[in-house]
Protein backbone atom coordinates (compact mmCIF):
# COMPACT_ATOMS: atom_id res chain seq x y z
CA UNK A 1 -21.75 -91.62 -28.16
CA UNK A 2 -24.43 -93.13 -29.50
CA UNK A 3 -25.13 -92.32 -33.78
CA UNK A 4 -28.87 -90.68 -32.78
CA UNK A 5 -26.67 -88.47 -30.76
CA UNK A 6 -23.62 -87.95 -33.31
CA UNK A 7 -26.63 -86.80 -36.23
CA UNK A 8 -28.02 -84.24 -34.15
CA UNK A 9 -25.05 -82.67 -32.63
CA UNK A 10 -23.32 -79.76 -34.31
CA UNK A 11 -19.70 -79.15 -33.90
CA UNK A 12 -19.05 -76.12 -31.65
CA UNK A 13 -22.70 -75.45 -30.66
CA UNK A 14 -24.03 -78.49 -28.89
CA UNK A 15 -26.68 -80.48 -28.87
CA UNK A 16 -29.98 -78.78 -31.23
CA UNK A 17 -33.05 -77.97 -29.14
CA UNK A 18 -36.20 -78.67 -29.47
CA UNK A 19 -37.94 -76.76 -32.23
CA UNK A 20 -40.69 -73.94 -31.33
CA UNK A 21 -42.24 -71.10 -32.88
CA UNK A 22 -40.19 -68.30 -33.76
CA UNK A 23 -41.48 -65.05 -31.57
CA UNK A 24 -42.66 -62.18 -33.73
CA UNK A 25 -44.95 -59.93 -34.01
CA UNK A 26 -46.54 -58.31 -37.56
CA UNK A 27 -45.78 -54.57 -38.00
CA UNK A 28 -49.26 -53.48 -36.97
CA UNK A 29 -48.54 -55.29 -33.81
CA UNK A 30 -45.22 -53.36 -33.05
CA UNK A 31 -47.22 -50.27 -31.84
CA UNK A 32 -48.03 -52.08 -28.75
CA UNK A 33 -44.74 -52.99 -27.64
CA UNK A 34 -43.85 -48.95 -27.75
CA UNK A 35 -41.96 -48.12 -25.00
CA UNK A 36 -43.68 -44.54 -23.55
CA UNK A 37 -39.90 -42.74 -23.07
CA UNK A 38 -38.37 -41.01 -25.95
CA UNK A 39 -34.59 -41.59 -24.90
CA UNK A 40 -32.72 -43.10 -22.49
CA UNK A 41 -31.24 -41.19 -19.31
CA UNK A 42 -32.65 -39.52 -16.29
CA UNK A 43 -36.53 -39.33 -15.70
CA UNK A 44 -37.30 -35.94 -14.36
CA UNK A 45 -41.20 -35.82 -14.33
CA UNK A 46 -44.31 -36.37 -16.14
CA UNK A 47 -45.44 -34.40 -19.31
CA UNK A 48 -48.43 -32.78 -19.99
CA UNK A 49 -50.30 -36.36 -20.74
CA UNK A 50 -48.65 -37.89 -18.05
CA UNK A 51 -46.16 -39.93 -19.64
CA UNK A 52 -42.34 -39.94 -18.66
CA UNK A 53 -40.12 -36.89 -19.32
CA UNK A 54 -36.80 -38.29 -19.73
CA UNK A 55 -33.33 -35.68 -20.27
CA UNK A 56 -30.19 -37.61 -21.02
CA UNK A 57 -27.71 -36.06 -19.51
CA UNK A 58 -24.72 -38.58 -20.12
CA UNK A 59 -23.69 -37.79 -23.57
CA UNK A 60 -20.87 -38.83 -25.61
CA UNK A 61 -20.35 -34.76 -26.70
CA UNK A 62 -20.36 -31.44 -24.66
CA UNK A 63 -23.59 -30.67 -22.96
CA UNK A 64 -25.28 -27.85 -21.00
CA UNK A 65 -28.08 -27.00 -19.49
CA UNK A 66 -29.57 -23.84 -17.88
CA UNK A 67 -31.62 -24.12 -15.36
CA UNK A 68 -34.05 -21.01 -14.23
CA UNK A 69 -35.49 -22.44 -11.35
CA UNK A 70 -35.14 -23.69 -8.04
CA UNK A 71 -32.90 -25.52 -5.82
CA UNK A 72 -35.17 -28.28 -5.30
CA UNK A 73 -35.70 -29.07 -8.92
CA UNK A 74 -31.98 -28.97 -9.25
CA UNK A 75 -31.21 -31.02 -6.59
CA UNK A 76 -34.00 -33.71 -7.66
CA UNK A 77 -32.77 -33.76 -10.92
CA UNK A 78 -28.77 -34.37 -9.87
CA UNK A 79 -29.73 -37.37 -7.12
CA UNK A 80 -31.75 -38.78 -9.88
CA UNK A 81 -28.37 -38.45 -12.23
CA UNK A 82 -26.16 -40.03 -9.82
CA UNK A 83 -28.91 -43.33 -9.39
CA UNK A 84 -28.17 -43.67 -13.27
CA UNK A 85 -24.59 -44.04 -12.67
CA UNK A 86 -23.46 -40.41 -12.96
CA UNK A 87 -20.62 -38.59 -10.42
CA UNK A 88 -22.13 -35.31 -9.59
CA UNK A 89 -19.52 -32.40 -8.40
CA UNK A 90 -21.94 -30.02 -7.16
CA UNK A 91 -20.19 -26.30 -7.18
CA UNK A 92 -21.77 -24.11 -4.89
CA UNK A 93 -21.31 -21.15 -2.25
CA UNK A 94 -24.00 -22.66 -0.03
CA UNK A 95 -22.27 -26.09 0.68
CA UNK A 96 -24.85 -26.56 3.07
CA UNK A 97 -27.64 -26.81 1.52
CA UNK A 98 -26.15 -29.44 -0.25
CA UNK A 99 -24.76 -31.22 2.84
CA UNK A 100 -27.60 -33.18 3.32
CA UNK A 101 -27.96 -34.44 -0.21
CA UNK A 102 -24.41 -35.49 -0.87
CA UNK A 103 -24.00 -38.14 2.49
CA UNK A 104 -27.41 -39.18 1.60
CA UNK A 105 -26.65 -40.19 -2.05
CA UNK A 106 -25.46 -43.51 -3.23
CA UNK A 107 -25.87 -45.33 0.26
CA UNK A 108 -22.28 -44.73 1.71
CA UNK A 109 -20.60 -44.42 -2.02
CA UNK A 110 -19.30 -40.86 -2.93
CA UNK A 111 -20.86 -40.00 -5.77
CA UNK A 112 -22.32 -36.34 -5.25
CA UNK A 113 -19.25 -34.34 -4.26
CA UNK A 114 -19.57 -30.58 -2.98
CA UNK A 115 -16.85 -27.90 -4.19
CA UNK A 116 -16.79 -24.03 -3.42
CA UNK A 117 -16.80 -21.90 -6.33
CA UNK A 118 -14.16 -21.65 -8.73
CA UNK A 119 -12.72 -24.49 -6.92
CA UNK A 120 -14.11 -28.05 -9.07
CA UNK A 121 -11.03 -30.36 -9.90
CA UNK A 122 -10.88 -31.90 -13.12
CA UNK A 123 -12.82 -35.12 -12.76
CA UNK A 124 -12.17 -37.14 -15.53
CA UNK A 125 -15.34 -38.12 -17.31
CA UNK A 126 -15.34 -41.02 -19.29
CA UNK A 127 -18.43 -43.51 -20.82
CA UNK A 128 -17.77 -45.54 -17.94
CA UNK A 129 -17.95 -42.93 -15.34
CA UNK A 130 -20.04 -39.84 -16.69
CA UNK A 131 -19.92 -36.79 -15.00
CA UNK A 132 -22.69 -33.92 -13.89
CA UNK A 133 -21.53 -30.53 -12.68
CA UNK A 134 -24.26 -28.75 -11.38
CA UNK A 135 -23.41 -24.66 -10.67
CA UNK A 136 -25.12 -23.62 -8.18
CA UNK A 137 -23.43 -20.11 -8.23
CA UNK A 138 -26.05 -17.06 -7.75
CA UNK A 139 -26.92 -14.70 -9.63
CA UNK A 140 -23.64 -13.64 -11.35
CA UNK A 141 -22.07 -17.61 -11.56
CA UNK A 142 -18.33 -17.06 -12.95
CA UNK A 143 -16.89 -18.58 -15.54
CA UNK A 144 -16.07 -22.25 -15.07
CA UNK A 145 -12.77 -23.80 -14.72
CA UNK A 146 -14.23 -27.42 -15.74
CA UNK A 147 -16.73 -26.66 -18.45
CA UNK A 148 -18.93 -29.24 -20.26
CA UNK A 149 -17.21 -32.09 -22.48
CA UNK A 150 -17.45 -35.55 -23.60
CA UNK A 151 -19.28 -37.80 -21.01
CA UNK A 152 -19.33 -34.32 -18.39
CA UNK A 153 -22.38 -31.96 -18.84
CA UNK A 154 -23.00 -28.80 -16.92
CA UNK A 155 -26.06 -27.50 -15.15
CA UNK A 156 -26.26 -24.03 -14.46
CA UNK A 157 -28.95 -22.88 -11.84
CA UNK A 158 -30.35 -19.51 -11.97
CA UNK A 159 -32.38 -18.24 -9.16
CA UNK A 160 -34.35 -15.47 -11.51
CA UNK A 161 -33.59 -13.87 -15.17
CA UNK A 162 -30.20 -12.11 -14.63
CA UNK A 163 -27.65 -10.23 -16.57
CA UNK A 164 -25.70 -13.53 -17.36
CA UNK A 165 -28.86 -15.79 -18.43
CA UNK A 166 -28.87 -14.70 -22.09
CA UNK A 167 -25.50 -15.58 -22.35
CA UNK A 168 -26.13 -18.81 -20.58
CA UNK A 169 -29.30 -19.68 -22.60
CA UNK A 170 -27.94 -19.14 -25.64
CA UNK A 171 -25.18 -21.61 -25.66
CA UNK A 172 -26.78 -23.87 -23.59
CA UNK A 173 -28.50 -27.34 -25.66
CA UNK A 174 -31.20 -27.30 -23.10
CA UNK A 175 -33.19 -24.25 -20.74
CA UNK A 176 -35.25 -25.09 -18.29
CA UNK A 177 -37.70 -22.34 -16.76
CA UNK A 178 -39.51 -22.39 -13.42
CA UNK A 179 -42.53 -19.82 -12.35
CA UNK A 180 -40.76 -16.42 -13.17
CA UNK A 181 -42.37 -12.63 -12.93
CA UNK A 182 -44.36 -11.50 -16.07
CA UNK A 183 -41.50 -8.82 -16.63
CA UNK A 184 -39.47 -12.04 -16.62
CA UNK A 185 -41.58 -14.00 -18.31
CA UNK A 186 -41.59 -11.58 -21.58
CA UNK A 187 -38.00 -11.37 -21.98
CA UNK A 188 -37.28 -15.10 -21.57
CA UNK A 189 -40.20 -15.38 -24.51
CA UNK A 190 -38.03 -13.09 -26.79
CA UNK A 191 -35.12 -14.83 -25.99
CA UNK A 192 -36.67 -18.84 -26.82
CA UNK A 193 -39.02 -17.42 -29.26
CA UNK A 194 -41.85 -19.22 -27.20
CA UNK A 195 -45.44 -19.02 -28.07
CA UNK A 196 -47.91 -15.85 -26.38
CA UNK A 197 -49.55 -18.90 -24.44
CA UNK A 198 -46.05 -20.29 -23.30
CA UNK A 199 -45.03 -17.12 -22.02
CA UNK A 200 -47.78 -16.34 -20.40
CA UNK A 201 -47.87 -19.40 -18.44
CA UNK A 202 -44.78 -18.86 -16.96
CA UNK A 203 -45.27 -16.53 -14.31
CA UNK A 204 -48.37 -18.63 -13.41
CA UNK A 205 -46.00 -21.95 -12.95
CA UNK A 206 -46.90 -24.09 -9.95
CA UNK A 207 -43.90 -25.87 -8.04
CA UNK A 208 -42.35 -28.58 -9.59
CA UNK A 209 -43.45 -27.65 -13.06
CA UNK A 210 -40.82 -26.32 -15.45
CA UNK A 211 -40.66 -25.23 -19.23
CA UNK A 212 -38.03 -27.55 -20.85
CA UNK A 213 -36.79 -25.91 -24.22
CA UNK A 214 -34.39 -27.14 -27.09
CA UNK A 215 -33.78 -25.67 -30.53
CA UNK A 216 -36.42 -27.81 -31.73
CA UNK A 217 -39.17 -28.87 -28.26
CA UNK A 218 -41.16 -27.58 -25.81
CA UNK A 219 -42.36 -29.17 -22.64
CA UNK A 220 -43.82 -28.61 -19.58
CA UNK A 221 -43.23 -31.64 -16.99
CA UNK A 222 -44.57 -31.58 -13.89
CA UNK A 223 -41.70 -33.05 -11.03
CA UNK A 224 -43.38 -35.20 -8.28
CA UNK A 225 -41.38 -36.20 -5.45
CA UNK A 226 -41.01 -40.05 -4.54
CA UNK A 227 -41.11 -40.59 -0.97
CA UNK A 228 -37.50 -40.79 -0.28
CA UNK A 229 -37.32 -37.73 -1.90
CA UNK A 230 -39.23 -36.10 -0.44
CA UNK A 231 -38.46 -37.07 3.19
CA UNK A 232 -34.78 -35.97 2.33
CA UNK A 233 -35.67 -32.71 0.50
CA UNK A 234 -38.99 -32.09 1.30
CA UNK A 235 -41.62 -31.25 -1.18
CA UNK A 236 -41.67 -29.19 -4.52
CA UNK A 237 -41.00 -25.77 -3.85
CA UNK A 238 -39.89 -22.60 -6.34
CA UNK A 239 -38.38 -20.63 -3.70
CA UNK A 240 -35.44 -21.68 -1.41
């Protein structure tokens, strides 16, 4: 080894580069490198000025959402889960309208399985292998044996505004609301505490827009299909 290459060698880390301009960026700068998605998990449509909706569904604590809606939303919003990495166990007295869905998902790999109510295994959830359980249970949806826990949320779908929704709603982090009657449409606005103009616009919904509420946001987003999805499920629709 010649001495030039003894001085600039450094024990452990090699040989030193060659020297260039660190890459920064001054703080008025750092607007434009703003990414337009406020957290990371599944993309489920486009807000009111177009920009990504995002709900992150694989938490580290217990989380559950109602869903007042459709079976298309619901079923858009689990196949998107499951290409994030998710296992969706899909409980459900219509197995086969999810049929379709589950040997389409995860080309060949099981990861949307179908259960009959009352009847979803433990699946052991873990940050390696999250878990979605979407209840797709009528009306009157029991109570569940595998309930909503660390890395395992739970989605509850709700056709229309039924006895068990308030209950649902009101321990649920996130409620999601599809077109609904105006007789509907008032008592879900008593229940949220939404706005006159929220309200009002929910009876007047088109398909594949829903009203996503937390304790603190509102926001409509607007679902579009890509065209996989849509030659597998079709396109938006409120009613099944």
């Amino acid at each position: 080894m010649s001495a030039g290459t003894s001085a600039r060698s450094r024990l452990g880390f090699g040989l030193i580069g060659p020297r260039r301009g660190r890459h920064t960026v001054s703080y008025d700068e750092l607007a434009a490198l703003a990414v337009p998605v406020g957290d990371d998990g599944t993309v489920i449509g486009v807000d009111a000025e177009g920009r990504p909706a995002v709900l992150g569904v694989n938490r580290p604590t217990p989380y559950e959402v109602t869903l007042i809606g459709g079976l298309w939303t619901a079923q858009v919003l689990a196949l998107r889960s499951a290409a994030t990495g998710a296992r969706i166990a899909v409980e459900t007295g219509r197995a086969q309208a999810w049929t379709g869905l589950a040997q389409a998902a995860g080309g060949g790999q099981p990861c949307i399985s179908l259960h009959d109510v009352g009847r979803v295994p433990p699946q052991g959830a873990s940050a390696g292998s999250p878990v979605v359980v979407v209840r797709d249970c009528g009306m009157r949806p029991p109570r569940g044996r595998v309930v909503a826990g660390p890395w395992q949320s739970v989605v509850t779908l709700l056709p229309y505004l039924s006895p068990v929704a308030p209950r649902l709603m009101d321990k649920s982090a996130l409620v999601g609301v599809q077109r609904v009657s105006p007789d509907e449409a008032a008592q879900i606005g008593r229940i949220l505490n939404l706005s006159a103009a929220e309200t009002q616009a929910l009876s007047t919904l088109a398909d594949g827009v829903t009203l996503w509420c937390s304790d603190r946001d509102r926001q409509f987003v607007m679902t579009q299909a890509t065209d996989a999805e849509s030659g597998l499920l079709g396109g938006a629709r409120r009613m099944d």
